[in-house]
Protein backbone atom coordinates (compact mmCIF):
# COMPACT_ATOMS: atom_id res chain seq x y z
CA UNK A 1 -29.78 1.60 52.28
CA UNK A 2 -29.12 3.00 48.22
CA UNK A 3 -27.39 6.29 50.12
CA UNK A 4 -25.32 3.69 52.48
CA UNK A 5 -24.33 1.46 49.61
CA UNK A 6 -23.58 5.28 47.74
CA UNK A 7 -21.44 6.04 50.37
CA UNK A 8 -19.04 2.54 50.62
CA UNK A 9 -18.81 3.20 46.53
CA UNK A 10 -17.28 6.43 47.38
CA UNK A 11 -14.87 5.23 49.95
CA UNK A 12 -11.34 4.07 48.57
CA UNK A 13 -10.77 0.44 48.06
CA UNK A 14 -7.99 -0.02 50.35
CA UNK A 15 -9.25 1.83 52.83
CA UNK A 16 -12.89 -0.06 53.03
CA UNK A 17 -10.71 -3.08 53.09
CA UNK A 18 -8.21 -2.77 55.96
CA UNK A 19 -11.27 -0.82 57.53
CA UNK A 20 -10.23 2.57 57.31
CA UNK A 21 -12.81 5.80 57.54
CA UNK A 22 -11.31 7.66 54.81
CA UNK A 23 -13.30 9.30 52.47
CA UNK A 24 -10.35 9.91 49.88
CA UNK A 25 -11.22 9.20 45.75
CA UNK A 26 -9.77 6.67 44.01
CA UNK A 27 -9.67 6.40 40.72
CA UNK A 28 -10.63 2.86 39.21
CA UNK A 29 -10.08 0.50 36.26
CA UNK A 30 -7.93 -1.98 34.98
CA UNK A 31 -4.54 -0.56 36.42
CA UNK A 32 -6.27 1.11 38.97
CA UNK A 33 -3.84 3.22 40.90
CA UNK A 34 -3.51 5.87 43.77
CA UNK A 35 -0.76 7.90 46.19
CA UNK A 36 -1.59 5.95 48.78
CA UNK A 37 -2.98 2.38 47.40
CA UNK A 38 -0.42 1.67 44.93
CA UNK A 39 -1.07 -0.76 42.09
CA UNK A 40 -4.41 -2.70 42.47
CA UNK A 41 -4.42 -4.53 39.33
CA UNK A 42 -5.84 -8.20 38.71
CA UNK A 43 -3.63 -8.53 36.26
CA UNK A 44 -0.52 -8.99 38.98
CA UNK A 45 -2.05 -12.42 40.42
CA UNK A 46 -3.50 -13.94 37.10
CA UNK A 47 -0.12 -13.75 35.30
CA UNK A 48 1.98 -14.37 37.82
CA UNK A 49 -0.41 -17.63 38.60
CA UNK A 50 -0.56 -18.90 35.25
CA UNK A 51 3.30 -18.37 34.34
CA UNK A 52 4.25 -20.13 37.12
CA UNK A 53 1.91 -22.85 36.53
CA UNK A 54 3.19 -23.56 32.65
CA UNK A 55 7.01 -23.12 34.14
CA UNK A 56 6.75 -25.41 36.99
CA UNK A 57 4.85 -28.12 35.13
CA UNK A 58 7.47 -27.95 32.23
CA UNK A 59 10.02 -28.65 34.85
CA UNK A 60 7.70 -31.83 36.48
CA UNK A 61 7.27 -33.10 33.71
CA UNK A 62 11.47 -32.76 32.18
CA UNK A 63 12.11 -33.91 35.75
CA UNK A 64 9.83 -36.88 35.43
CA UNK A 65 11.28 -38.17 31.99
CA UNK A 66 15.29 -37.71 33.25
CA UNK A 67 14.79 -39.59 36.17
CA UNK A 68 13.13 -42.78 35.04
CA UNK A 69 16.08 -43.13 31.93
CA UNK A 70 18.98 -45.02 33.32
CA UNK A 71 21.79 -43.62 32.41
CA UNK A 72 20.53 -40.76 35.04
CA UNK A 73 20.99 -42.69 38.03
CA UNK A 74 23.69 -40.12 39.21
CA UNK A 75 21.80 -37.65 38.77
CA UNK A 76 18.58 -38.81 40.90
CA UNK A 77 19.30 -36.86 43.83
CA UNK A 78 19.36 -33.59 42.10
CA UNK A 79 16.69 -34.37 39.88
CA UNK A 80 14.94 -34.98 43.18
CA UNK A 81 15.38 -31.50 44.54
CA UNK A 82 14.58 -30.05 41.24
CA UNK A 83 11.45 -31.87 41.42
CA UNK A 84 10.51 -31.29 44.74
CA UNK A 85 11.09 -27.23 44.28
CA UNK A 86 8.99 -27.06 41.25
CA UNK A 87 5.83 -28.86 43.38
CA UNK A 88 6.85 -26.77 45.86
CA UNK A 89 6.54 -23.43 44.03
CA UNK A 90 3.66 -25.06 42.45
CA UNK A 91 1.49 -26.23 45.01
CA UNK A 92 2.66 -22.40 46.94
CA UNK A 93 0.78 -20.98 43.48
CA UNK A 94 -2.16 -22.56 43.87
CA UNK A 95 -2.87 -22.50 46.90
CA UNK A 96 -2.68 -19.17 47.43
CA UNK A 97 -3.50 -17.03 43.80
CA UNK A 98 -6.86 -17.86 43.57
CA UNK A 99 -7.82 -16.34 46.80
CA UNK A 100 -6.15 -13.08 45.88
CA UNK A 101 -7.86 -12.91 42.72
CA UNK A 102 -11.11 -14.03 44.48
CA UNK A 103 -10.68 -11.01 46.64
CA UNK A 104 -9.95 -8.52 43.61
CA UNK A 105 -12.83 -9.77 41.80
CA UNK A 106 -14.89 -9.27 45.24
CA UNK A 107 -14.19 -5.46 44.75
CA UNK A 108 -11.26 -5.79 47.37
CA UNK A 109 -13.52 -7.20 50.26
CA UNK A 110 -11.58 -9.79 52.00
CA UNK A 111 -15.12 -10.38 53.92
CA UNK A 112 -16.74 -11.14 51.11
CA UNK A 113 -14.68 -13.94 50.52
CA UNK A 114 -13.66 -15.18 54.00
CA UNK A 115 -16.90 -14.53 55.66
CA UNK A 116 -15.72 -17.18 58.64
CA UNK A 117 -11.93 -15.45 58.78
CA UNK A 118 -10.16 -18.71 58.49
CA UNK A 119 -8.92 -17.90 55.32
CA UNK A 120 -6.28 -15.86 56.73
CA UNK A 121 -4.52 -17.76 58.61
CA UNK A 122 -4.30 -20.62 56.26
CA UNK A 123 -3.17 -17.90 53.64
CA UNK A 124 0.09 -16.65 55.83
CA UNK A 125 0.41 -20.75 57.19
CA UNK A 126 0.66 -21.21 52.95
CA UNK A 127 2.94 -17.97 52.34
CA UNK A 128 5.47 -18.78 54.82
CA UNK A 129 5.47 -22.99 54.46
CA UNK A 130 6.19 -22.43 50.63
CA UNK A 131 8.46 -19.46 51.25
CA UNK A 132 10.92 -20.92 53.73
CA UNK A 133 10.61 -24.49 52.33
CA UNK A 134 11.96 -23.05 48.68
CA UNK A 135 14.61 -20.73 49.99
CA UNK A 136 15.73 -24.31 52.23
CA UNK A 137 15.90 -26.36 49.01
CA UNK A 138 17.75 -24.05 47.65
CA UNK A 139 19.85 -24.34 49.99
CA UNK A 140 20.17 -27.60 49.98
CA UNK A 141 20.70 -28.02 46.34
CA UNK A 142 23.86 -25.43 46.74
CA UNK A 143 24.95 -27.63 49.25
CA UNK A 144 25.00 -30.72 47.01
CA UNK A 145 26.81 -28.81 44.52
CA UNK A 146 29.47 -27.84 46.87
CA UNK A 147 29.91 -30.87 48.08
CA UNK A 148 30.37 -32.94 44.68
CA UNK A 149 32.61 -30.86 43.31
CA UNK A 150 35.08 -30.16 46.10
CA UNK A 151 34.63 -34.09 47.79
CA UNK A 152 33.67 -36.35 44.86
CA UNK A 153 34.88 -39.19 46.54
CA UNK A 154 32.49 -38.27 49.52
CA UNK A 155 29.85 -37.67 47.90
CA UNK A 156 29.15 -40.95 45.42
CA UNK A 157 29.94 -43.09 48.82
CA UNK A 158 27.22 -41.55 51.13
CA UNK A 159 24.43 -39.26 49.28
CA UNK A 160 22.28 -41.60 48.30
CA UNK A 161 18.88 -41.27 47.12
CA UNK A 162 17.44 -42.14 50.48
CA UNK A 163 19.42 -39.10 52.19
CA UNK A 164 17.81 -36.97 49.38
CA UNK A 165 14.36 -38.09 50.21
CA UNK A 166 14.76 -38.08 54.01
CA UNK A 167 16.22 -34.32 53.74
CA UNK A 168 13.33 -32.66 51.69
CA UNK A 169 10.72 -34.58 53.71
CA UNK A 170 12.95 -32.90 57.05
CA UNK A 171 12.66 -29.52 54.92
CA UNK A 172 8.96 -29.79 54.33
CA UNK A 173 8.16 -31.03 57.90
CA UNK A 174 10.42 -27.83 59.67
CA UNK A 175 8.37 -25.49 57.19
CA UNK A 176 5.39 -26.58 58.08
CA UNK A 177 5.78 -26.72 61.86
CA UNK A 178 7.33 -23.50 61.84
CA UNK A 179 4.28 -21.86 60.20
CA UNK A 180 2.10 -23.38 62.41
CA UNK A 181 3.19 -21.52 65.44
CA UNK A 182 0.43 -18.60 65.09
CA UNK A 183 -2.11 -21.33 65.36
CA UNK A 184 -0.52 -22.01 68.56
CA UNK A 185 -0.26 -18.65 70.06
CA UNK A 186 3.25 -17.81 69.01
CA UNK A 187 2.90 -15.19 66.56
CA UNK A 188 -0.19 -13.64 64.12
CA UNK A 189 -0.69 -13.89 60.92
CA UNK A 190 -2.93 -10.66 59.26
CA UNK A 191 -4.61 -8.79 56.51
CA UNK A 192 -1.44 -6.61 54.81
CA UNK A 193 -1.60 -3.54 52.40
CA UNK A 194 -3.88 -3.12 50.37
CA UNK A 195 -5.53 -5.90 51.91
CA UNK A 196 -5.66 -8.82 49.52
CA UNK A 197 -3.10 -11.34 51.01
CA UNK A 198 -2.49 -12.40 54.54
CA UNK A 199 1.31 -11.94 56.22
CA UNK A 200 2.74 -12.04 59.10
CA UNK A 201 1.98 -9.24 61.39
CA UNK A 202 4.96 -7.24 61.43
CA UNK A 203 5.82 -4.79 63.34
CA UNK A 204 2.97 -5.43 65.87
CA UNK A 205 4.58 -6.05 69.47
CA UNK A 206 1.14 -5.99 71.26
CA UNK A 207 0.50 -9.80 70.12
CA UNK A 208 2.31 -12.33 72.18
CA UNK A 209 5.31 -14.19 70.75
CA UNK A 210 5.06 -11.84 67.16
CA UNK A 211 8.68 -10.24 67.75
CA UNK A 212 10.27 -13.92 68.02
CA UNK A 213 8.31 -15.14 65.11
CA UNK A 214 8.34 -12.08 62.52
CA UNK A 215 12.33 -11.41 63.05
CA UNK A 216 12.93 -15.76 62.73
CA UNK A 217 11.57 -15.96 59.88
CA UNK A 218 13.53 -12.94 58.32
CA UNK A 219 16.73 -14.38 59.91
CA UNK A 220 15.84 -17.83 58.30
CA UNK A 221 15.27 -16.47 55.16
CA UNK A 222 18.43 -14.23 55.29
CA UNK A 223 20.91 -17.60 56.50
CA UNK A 224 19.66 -19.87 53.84
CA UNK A 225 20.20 -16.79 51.20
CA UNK A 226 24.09 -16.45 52.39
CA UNK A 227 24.59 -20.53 52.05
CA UNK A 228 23.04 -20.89 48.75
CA UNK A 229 25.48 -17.88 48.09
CA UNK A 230 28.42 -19.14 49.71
CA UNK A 231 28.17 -22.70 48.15
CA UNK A 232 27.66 -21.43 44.97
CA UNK A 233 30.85 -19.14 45.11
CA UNK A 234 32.89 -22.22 46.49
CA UNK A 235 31.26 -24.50 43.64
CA UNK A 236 32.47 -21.94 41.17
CA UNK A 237 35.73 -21.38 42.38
CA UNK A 238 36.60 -25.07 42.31
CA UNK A 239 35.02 -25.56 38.68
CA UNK A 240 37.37 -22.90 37.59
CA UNK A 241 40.25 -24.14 39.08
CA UNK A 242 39.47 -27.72 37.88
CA UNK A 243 39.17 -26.42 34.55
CA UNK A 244 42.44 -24.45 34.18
CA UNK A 245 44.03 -27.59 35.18
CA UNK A 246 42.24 -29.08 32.26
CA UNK A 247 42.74 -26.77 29.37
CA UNK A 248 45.00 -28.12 26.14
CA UNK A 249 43.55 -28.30 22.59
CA UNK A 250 42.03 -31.14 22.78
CA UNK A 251 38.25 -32.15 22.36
CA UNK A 252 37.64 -33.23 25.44
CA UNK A 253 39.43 -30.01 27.10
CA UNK A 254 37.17 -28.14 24.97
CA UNK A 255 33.76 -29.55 25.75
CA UNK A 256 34.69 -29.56 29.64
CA UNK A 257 35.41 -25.37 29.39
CA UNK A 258 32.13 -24.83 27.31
CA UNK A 259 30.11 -27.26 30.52
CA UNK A 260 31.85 -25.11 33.15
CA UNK A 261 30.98 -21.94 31.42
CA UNK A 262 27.72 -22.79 31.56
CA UNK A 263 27.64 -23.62 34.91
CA UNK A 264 28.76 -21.01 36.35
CA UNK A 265 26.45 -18.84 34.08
CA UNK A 266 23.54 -20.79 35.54
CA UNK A 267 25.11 -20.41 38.94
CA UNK A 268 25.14 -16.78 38.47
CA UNK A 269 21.51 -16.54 37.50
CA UNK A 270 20.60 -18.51 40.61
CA UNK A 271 22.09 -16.38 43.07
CA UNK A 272 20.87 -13.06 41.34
CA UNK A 273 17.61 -14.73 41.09
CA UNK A 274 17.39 -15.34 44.82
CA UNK A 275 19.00 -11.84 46.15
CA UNK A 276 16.58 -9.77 43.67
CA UNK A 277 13.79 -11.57 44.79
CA UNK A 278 13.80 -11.84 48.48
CA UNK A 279 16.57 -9.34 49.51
CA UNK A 280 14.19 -6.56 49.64
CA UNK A 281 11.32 -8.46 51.25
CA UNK A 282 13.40 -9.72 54.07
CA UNK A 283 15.62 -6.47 55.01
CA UNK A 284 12.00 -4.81 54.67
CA UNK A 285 10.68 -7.31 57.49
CA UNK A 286 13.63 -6.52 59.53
CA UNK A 287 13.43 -2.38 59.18
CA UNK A 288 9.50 -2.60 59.66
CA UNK A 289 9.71 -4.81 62.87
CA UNK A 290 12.23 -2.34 63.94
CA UNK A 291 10.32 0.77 63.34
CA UNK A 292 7.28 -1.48 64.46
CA UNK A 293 5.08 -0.09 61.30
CA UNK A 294 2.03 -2.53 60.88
CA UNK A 295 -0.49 -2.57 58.59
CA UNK A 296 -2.80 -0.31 60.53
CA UNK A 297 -0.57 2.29 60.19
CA UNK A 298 -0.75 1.52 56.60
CA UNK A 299 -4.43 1.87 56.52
CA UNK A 300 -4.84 5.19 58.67
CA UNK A 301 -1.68 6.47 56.17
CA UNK A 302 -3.47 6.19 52.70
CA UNK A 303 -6.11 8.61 54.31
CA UNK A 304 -4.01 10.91 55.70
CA UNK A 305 -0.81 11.49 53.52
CA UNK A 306 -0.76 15.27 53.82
CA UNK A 307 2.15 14.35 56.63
CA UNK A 308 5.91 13.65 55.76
CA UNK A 309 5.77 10.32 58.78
CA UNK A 310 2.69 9.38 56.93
CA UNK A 311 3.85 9.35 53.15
CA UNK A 312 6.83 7.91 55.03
CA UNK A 313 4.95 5.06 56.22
CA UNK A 314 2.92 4.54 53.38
CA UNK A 315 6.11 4.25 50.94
CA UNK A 316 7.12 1.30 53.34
CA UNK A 317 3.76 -0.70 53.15
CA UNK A 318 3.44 -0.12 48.97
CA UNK A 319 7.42 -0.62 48.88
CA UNK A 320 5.92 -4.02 50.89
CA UNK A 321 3.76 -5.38 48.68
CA UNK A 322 6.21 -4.74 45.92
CA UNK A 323 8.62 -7.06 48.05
CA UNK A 324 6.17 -9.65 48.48
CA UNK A 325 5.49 -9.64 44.64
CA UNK A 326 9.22 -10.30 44.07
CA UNK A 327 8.97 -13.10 46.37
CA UNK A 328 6.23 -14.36 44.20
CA UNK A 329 8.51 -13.90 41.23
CA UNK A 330 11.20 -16.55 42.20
CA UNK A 331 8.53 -18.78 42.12
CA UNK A 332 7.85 -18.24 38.58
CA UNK A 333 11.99 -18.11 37.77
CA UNK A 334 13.12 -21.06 39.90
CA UNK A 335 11.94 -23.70 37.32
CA UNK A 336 13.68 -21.55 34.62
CA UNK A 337 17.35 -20.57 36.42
CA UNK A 338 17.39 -24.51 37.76
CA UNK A 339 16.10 -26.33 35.00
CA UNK A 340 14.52 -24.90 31.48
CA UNK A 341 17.08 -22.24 30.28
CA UNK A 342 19.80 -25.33 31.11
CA UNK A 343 17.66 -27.92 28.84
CA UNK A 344 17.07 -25.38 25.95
CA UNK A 345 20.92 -24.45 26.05
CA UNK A 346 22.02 -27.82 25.41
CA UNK A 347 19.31 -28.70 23.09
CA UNK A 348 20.51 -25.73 21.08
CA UNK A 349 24.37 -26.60 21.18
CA UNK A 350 23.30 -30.46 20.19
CA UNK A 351 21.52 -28.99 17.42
CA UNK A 352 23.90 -26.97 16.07
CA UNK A 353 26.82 -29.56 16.78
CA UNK A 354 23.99 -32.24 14.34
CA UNK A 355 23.20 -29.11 11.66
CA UNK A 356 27.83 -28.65 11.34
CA UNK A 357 28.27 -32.35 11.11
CA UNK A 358 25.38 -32.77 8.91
CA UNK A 359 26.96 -29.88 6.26
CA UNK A 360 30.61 -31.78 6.63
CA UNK A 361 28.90 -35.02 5.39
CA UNK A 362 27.30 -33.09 2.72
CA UNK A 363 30.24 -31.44 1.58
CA UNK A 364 32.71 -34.40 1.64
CA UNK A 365 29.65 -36.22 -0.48
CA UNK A 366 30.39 -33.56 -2.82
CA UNK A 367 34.47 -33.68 -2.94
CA UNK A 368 34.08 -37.37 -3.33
CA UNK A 369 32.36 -39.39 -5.89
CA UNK A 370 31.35 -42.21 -3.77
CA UNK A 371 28.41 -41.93 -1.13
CA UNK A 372 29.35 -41.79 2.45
CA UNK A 373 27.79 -44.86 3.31
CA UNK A 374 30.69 -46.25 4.13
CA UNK A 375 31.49 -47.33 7.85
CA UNK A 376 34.95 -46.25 8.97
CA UNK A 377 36.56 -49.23 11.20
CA UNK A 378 36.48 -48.74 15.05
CA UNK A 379 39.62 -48.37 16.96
CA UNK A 380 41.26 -51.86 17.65
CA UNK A 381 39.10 -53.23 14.44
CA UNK A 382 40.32 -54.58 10.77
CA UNK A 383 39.50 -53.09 7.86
């Protein structure tokens, strides 16, 4: 038994996890790092987790204050989605961090942890529920953009909170039925490089129904990305069109080209957000599923790399869990590109607009020698 227990030390990690008989060193420690492992680190799930935790539950709780004040009642519906996407990304967080770090602190044995091998599946149900659901309220949200700018009229007579409500619940309800199917029989959902997170299997045509699922879910993914795009690109246009009509010298004019600009910055930062973050996951899904590389081929590549297929293959399933990480990512960023960089950008310009009109009161107290207490007369009012 000590010579047994020798041996599995000297085995690599990812290879003793995916179940590999390699006998190739691998260095370990905090970063720990090899050719044909990749990054192993802790550190990846633990601040990705608790980042997205602090950002999401800033936005909950900003949400939560804006929509009970009145004067917000317009608003409801996107506060709504904002809401919903943050407990979204949320919930997606922890449900599904803690099990990866579980597995890294388990010396990367998923069996350790998931002794039954239930775990799995309700991993990938988790990873593709929270993945599709936020890439359809993203949608949806671009949608409502659209829509209010270009049909204003349209939009205050028949989105109403109720339709808001009744399409999220439709969003969460297609998610989850969607990444049910494995359970029955229509698709797989399986250990994936290095073997501390659960996927769907792609790339593996042997299991019935896998092809249909693994390439729908990469052609859902890549339809709601080019909506979200293409409402955001018609939103902008017609902001910029309704401000050129606008512009003059005047106060109003002025404050109405400063709002735009800083909607279509935010605009901007959504769509890059959502492109850089799931771009290269989903084109990956598609060019794995066409090559048909699984995650066995993964495993048997980290112990033989000598090979140019092999280093081939095992760029793909670390160039993988890279993807997946920056699909983890927008998690983290959606509260900020929606939400928090938007509230700290105003509170900043209502600061400064308070600190400039607090200095002209202090200088005109200076050119004059009375106090500026007094109250100037309202339009329409005698002095």
């Amino acid at each position: 038994e000590p010579h047994r227990h020798m041996r599995d030390l000297r085995e690599p990690l990812c290879s003793r996890m995916l179940g590999s008989n390699t006998s190739k060193p691998l260095h370990r420690g905090n970063g720990t790092r090899s050719s044909g492992c990749g990054s192993v680190s802790v550190g990846f799930p633990i601040t990705m987790m608790v980042t997205g935790m602090v950002g999401n539950s800033l936005a909950l709780i900003l949400v939560y204050i804006s929509y009970r004040k009145k004067e917000n009642k317009r608003k409801r519906s996107f506060l709504l989605c904002i809401g919903s996407l943050a407990l979204t990304d949320l919930f997606g967080q922890l449900l599904t961090s803690p099990i990866v770090i579980s597995v890294y602190r388990a010396d990367l044995r998923w069996e350790r942890v998931d002794p039954s091998g239930y775990l799995c599946p309700f991993f990938g149900v988790c990873m593709t529920t929270f993945g599709l659901c936020a890439l359809f309220m993203a949608s949806a949200m671009a949608t409502e953009r659209a829509t209010a700018i270009t049909n204003p009229h349209w939009y205050s007579n028949h989105m109403k909170t109720s339709v808001t409500k009744q399409t999220l619940a439709l969003i969460w309800g297609l998610g989850l039925l969607f990444a049910l199917l494995p359970v029955a029989g229509v698709g797989k959902y399986t250990r994936q490089w290095p073997g501390t997170w659960c996927f769907i299997s792609v790339g593996d045509s042997q299991v019935s129904g896998n092809m249909f699922f693994s390439v729908t879910f990469a052609l859902l993914g890549i339809f709601s990305l080019l909506v979200t795009v293409s409402c955001n690109v018609v939103t902008i246009r017609s902001l910029i069109i309704r401000c050129k009509s606008k512009s003059g010298t005047s106060q109003s004019s002025k404050q109405w080209e400063r709002l735009t600009t800083e909607t279509i910055i935010q605009l901007l930062g959504i769509m890059c957000v959502l492109l850089i973050c799931w771009s290269p996951l989903l084109g990956l899904m598609l060019r794995m599923i066409y090559t048909q590389i699984s995650s066995h081929e993964c495993s048997s590549a980290a112990g033989h790399s000598s090979s140019t297929s092999d280093r081939e293959v095992q760029f793909d399933c670390n160039f993988f869990l890279t993807a997946i990480r920056l699909a983890s990512l927008n998690q983290i960023l959606d509260p900020w590109v929606y939400l928090l960089f938007r509230e700290i950008l105003l509170r900043k310009v209502c600061f400064r607009q308070s600190e400039c009109w607090a200095q002209f009161r202090l200088w005109c107290g200076q050119q004059t020698s009375y106090p500026l207490k007094y109250k100037f007369p309202k339009v329409g009012e005698r002095k």
